[in-house]
Protein backbone atom coordinates (compact mmCIF):
# COMPACT_ATOMS: atom_id res chain seq x y z
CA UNK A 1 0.00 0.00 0.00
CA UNK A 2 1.29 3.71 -0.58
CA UNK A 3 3.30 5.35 2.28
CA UNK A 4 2.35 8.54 2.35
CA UNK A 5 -0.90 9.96 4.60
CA UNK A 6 -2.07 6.20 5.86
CA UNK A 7 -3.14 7.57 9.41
CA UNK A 8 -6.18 5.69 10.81
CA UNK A 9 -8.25 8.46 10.51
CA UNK A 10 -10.05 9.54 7.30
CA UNK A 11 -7.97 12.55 5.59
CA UNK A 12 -9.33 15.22 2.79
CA UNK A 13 -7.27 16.22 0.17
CA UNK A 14 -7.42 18.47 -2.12
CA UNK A 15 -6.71 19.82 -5.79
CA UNK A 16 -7.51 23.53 -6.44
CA UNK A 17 -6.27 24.99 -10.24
CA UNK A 18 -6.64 28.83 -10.94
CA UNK A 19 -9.36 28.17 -14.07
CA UNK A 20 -7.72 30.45 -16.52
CA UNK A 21 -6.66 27.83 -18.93
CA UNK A 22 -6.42 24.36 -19.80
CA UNK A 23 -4.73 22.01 -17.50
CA UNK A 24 -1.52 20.78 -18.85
CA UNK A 25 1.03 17.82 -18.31
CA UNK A 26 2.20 19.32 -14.96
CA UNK A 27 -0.81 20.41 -14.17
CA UNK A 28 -2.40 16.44 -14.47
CA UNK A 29 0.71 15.26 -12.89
CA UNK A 30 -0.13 16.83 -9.28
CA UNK A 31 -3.72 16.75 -9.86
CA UNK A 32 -2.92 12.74 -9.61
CA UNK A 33 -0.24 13.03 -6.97
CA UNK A 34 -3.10 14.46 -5.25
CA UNK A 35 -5.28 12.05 -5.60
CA UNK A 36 -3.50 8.76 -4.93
CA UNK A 37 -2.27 10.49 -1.60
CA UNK A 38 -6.18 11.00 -0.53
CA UNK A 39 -7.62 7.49 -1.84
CA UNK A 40 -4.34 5.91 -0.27
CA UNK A 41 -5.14 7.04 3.13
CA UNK A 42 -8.55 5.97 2.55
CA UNK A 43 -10.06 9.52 2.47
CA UNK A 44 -11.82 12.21 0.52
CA UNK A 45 -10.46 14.42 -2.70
CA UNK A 46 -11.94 17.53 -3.53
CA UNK A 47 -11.71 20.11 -6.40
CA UNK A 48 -11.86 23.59 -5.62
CA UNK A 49 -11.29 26.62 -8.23
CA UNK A 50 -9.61 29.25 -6.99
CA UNK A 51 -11.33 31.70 -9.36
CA UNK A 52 -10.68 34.97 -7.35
CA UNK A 53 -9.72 36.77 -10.25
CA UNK A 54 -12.88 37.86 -12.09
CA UNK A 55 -10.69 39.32 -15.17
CA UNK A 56 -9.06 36.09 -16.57
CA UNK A 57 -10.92 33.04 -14.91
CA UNK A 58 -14.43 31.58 -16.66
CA UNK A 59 -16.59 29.19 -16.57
CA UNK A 60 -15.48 27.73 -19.74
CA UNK A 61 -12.12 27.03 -18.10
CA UNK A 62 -13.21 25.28 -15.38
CA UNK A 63 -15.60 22.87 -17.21
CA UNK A 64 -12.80 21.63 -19.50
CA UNK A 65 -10.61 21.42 -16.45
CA UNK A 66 -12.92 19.15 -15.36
CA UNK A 67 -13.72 17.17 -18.15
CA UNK A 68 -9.50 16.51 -18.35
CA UNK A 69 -10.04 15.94 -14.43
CA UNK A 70 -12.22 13.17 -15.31
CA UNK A 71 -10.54 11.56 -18.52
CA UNK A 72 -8.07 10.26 -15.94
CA UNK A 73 -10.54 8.86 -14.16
CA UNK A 74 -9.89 12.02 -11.16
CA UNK A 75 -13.40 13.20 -9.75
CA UNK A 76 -14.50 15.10 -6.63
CA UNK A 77 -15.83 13.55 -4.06
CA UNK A 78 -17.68 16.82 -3.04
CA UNK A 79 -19.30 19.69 -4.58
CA UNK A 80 -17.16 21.89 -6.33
CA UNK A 81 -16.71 24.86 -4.65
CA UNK A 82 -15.93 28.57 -5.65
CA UNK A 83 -13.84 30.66 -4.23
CA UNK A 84 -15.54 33.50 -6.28
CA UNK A 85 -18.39 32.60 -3.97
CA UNK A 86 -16.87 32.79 -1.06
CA UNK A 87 -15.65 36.51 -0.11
CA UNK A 88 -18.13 37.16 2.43
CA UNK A 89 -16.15 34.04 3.99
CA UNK A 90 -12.63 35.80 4.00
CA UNK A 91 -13.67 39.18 4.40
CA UNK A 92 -14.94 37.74 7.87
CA UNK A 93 -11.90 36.14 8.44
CA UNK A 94 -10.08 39.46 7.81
CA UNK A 95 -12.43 41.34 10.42
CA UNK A 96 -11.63 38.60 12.76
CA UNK A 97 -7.92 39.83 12.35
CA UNK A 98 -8.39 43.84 12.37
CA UNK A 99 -9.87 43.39 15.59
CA UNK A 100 -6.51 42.75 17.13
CA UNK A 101 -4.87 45.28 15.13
CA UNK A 102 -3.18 43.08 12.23
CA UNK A 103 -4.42 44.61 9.48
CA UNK A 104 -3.08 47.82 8.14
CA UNK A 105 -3.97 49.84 4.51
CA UNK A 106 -0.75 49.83 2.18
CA UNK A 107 -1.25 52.20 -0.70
CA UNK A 108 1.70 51.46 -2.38
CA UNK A 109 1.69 51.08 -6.43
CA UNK A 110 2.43 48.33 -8.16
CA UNK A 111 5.61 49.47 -9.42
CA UNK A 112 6.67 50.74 -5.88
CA UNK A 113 5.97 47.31 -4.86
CA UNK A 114 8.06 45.58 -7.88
CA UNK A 115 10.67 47.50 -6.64
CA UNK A 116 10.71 47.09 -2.91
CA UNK A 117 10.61 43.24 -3.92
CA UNK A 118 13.25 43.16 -6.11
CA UNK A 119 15.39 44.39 -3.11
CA UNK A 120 17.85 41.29 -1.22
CA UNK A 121 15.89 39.91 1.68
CA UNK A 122 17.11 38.42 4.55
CA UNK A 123 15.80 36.28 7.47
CA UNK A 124 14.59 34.14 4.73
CA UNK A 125 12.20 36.04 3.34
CA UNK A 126 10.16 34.56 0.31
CA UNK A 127 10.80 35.80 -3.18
CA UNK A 128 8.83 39.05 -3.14
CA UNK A 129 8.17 39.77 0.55
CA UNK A 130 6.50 43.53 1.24
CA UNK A 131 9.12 45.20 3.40
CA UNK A 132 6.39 47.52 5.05
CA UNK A 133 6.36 50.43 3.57
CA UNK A 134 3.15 51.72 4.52
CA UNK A 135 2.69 49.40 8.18
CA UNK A 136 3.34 52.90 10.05
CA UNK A 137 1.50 55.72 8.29
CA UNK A 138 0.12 58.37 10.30
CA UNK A 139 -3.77 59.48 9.82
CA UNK A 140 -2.24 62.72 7.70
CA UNK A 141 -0.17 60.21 5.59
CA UNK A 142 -2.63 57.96 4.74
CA UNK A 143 -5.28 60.75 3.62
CA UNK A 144 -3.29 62.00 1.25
CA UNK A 145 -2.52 59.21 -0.54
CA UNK A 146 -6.77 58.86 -0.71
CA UNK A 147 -6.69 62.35 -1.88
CA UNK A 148 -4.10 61.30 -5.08
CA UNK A 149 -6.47 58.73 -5.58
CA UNK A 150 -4.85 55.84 -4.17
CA UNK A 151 -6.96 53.06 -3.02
CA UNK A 152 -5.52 50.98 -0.28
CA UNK A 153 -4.65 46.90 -0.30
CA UNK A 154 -5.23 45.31 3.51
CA UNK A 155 -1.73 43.82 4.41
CA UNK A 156 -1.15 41.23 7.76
CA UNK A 157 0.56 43.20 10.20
CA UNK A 158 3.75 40.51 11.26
CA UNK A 159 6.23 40.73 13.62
CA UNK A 160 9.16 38.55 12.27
CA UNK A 161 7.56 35.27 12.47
CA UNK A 162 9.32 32.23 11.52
CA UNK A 163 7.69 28.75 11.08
CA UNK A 164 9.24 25.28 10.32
CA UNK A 165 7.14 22.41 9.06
CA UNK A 166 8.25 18.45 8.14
CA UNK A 167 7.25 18.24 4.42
CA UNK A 168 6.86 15.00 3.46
CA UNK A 169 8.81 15.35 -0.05
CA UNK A 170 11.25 17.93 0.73
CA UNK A 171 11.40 17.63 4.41
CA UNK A 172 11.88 20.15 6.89
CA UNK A 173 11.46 23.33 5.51
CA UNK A 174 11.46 27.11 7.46
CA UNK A 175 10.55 30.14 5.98
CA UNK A 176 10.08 33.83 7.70
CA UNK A 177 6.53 35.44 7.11
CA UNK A 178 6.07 39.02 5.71
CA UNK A 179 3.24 41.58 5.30
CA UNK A 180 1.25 39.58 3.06
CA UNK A 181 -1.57 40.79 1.67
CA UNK A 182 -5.29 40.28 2.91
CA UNK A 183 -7.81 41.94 0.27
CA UNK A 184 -6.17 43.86 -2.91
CA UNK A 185 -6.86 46.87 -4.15
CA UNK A 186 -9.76 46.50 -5.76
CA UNK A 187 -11.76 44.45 -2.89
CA UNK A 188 -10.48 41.26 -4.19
CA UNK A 189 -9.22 38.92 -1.33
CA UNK A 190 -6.01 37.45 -2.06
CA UNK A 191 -4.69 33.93 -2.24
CA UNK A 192 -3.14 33.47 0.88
CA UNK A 193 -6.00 34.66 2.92
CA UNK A 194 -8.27 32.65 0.76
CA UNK A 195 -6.90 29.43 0.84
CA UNK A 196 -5.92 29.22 4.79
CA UNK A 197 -10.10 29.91 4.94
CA UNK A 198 -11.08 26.98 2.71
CA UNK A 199 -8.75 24.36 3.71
CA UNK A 200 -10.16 24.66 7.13
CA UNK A 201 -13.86 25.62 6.37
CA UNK A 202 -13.73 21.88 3.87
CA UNK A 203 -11.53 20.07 6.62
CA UNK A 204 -8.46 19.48 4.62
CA UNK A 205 -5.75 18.06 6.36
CA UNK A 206 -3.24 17.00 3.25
CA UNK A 207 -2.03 19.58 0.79
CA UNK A 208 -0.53 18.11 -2.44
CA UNK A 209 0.94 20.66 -4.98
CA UNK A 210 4.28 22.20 -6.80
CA UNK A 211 7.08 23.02 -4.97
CA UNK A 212 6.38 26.37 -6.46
CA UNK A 213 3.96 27.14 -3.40
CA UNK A 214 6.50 25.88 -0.79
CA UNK A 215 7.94 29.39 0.00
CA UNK A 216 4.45 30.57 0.78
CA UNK A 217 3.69 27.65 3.23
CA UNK A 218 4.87 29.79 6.14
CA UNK A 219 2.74 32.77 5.60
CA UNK A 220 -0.50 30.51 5.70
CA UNK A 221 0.74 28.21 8.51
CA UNK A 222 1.12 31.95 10.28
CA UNK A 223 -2.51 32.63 9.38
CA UNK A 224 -3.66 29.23 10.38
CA UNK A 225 -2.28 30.24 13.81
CA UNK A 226 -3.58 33.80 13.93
CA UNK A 227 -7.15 32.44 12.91
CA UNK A 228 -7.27 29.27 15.53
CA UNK A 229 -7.02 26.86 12.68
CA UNK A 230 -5.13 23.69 12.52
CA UNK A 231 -2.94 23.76 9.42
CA UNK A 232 -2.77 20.65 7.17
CA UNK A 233 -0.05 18.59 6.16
CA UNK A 234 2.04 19.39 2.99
CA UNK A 235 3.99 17.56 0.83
CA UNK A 236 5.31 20.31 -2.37
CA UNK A 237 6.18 18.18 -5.81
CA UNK A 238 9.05 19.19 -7.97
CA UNK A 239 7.61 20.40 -11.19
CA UNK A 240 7.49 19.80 -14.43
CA UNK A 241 10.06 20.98 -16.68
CA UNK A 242 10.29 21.19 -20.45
CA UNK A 243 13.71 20.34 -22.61
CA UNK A 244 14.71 23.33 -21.85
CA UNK A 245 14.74 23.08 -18.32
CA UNK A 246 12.32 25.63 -18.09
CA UNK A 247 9.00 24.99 -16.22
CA UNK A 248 6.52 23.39 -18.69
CA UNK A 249 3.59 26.03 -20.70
CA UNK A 250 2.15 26.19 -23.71
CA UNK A 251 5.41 27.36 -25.79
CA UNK A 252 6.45 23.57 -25.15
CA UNK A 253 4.05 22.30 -27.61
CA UNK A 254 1.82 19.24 -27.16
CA UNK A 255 1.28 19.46 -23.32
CA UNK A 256 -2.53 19.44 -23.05
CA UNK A 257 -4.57 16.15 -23.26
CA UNK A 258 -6.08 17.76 -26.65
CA UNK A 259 -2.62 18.50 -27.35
CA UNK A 260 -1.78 14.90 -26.51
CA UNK A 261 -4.14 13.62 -28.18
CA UNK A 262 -3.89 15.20 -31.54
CA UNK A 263 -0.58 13.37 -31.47
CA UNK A 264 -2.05 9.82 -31.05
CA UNK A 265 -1.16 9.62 -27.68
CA UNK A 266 -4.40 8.01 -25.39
CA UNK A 267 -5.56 9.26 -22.20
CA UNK A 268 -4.34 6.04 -20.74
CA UNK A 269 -1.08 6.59 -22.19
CA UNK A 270 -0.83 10.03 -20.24
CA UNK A 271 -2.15 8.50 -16.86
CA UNK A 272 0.76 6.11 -17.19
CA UNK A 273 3.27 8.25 -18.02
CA UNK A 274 2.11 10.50 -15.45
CA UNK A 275 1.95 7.40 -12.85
CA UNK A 276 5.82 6.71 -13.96
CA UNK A 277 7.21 10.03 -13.23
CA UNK A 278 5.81 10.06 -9.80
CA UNK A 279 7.95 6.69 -9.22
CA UNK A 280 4.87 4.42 -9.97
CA UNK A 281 5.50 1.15 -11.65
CA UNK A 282 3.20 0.76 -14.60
CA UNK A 283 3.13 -2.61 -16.46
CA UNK A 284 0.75 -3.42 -18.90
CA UNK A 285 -3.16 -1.68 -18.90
CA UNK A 286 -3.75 -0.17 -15.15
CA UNK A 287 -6.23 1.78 -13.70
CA UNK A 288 -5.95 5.39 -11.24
CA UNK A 289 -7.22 2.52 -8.23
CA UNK A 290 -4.01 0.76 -9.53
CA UNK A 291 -1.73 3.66 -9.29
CA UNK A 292 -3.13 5.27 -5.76
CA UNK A 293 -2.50 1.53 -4.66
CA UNK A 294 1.12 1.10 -5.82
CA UNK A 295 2.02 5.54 -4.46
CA UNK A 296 4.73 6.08 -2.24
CA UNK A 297 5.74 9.69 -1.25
CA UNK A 298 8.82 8.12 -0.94
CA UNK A 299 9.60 7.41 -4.32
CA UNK A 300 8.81 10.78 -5.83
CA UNK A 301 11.55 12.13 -7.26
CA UNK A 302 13.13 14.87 -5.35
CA UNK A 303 14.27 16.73 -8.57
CA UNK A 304 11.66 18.25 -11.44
CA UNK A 305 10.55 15.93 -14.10
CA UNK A 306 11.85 17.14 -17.83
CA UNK A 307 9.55 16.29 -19.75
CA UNK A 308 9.83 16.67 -23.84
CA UNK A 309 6.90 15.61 -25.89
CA UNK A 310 9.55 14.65 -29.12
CA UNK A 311 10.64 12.15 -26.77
CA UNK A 312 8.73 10.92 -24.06
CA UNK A 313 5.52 10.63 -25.85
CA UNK A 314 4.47 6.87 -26.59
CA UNK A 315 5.17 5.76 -30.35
C-alpha cells in the first residue's frame, strides 16, 4: 500500500487549479499526486477553483478542467466549490484579524511594490516579501494618498515570524513570514487569505501541490495560527520541466490532453506516463485505483521531471 498519509483516521485532500486555462502535463501530474495520496489514506479528494480573479478566470475554463479531471478517471468527491463565492467568507476572516490590530492599509503602487521586492531579503524572506512600507502611516499620511487617488490593499501586520514544518517530499522546511496581503486593491481577497479559509472551512488536512507554493507555506501556517485553525499537512512536488529546463507552458508544444491527443497519444497513455514520473511502476493496462494503490511519497523524485513531448511521448 502507498506510504504517504495512511493515518487511521479519514484525511481530505485536495486539488484547487486557478481556471484560466487548460490544465496541462504538470498540471495532471499533481492533480494525480493528489489524488493517490487521498484514496491511499482511505479519504476524501476535492476540487476547488480558486477563481478569485474575475478578469481572466471563466466558466469555460473550469468545465474543461474538469472534463481533463475526469478523462483520468480524477473526480470530486464533493461539490465543487468557488472561491468567487466565497468573499463574504474571508472578508470575515479578515475582520476577525483587524480586531486585534493586524491589518493595516498599504497604498503602495504596483511598481513601488516591484521595486521594494526586487530588493535582497534576509531572514529568509520569500521571493517578493512587502518590506512595510506603509505598516506605520500616520492618519495625515494615509489621507493624502486617498486624496491622489490611491486606493488601499489590507496587508497582515507581522512581527518577524518564523515557522518550520516536516514536508513529506522535501522535508523540513522554514521560511520567515512578511506583510502579506489580505484583500487587494480592488476588494479582491487574495490567495493566501483565501486558501488558509477553505482548507479549514472543507476540513483538509493533506495539501498536495508544486514546490512552487513551498515558500508561501509559512505565511499561511502563520494565518492558520492567527485564525485558531489547525494547518494541514504538505507535501510540495518538484515540477514539471520542459527540454529546456524551463517549467513546462504552452510554448512547449503538445502538453494538453487535446494536445496529446492530436498526437495519437491516449488518455491512458498520459495517466501512465504520469503514474511513472511520480515513481509508480506501470506494467501493462492499469487503472488510477491501480496507481493510488502502488504511491509512495517516498519514491517521488526529489528533482523536477523534464519532460519533452519529441521524446517521451508513446510511439
Amino acid at each position: 500500500m502507498g506510504g504517504l498519509f495512511v493515518a487511521a483516521t479519514t484525511v481530505t485532500g485536495r486539488f484547487a487549479p486557478s481556471p484560466t486555462g487548460a490544465l496541462h502535463v504538470g498540471n495532471l501530474r499533481t492533480a494525480l499526486a493528489s489524488w493517490c495520496a487521498a484514496v491511499c489514506g482511505g479519504g476524501r479528494w476535492l476540487v476547488r477553483m480558486e477563481d478569485l480573479d474575475p478578469v481572466t478566470s471563466s466558466r469555460e475554463h473550469e468545465r474543461r478542467q474538469l472534463d481533463d479531471l475526469a478523462r483520468l478517471g480524477l473526480r470530486s468527491d464533493g461539490e465543487v466549490v468557488r472561491q468567487s463565492e466565497r468573499f463574504d467568507l474571508y472578508r470575515g476572516a479578515i475582520e476577525r484579524l483587524r480586531a486585534d490590530d493586524m491589518v493595516y492599509p498599504c497604498y503602495c503602487t504596483r511598481r513601488e511594490i516591484r521595486e521594494a521586492a526586487a530588493a535582497p531579503h534576509g531572514d529568509g524572506l520569500p521571493d517578493g516579501a512587502y518590506p512595510g512600507t506603509c505598516r506605520d502611516l500616520g492618519p495625515g499620511q494615509r489621507r493624502a494618498h486617498e486624496r491622489e487617488g490611491r486606493r488601499a490593499a489590507l496587508r497582515l501586520r507581522t512581527h518577524g515570524e518564523r515557522y518550520t514544518f516536516a514536508d513529506l517530499v522535501l522535508g523540513e522546511v522554514t521560511g520567515a513570514v512578511d506583510d502579506v496581503v489580505l484583500q487587494r486593491n480592488d476588494g479582491v481577497p487574495a490567495y493566501n487569505l483565501a486558501v488558509v479559509v477553505d482548507d479549514h472551512l472543507q476540513g483538509v488536512d493533506q495539501v498536495v501541490r508544486g514546490d512552487d507554493l513551498a515558500p508561501s507555506t509559512p505565511r499561511q501556517l502563520h494565518l492558520h495560527h492567527l485564525l485558531g485553525f489547525a494547518p494541514p499537512a504538505y507535501a510540495h512536488v518538484p515540477l514539471v520541466v520542459g527540454p529546456d529546463g524551463i517549467r513546462l507552458a504552452k510554448r512547449h508544444g503538445a502538453v494538453t490532453l487535446d494536445d496529446l491527443a492530436a498526437h495519437g497519444t491516449t488518455d491512458l497513455q498520459v495517466l501512465r506516463l504520469l503514474a511513472g514520473s511520480l515513481g509508480v511502476s506501470t506494467p501493462g493496462e492499469i487503472t488510477p485505483d491501480e496507481i493510488a494503490a502502488r504511491f509512495d511519497v517516498a519514491s517521488i523524485p526529489r528533482q523536477p521531471w523534464r519532460f519533452d513531448p519529441s521524446v517521451d511521448l508513446p510511439r
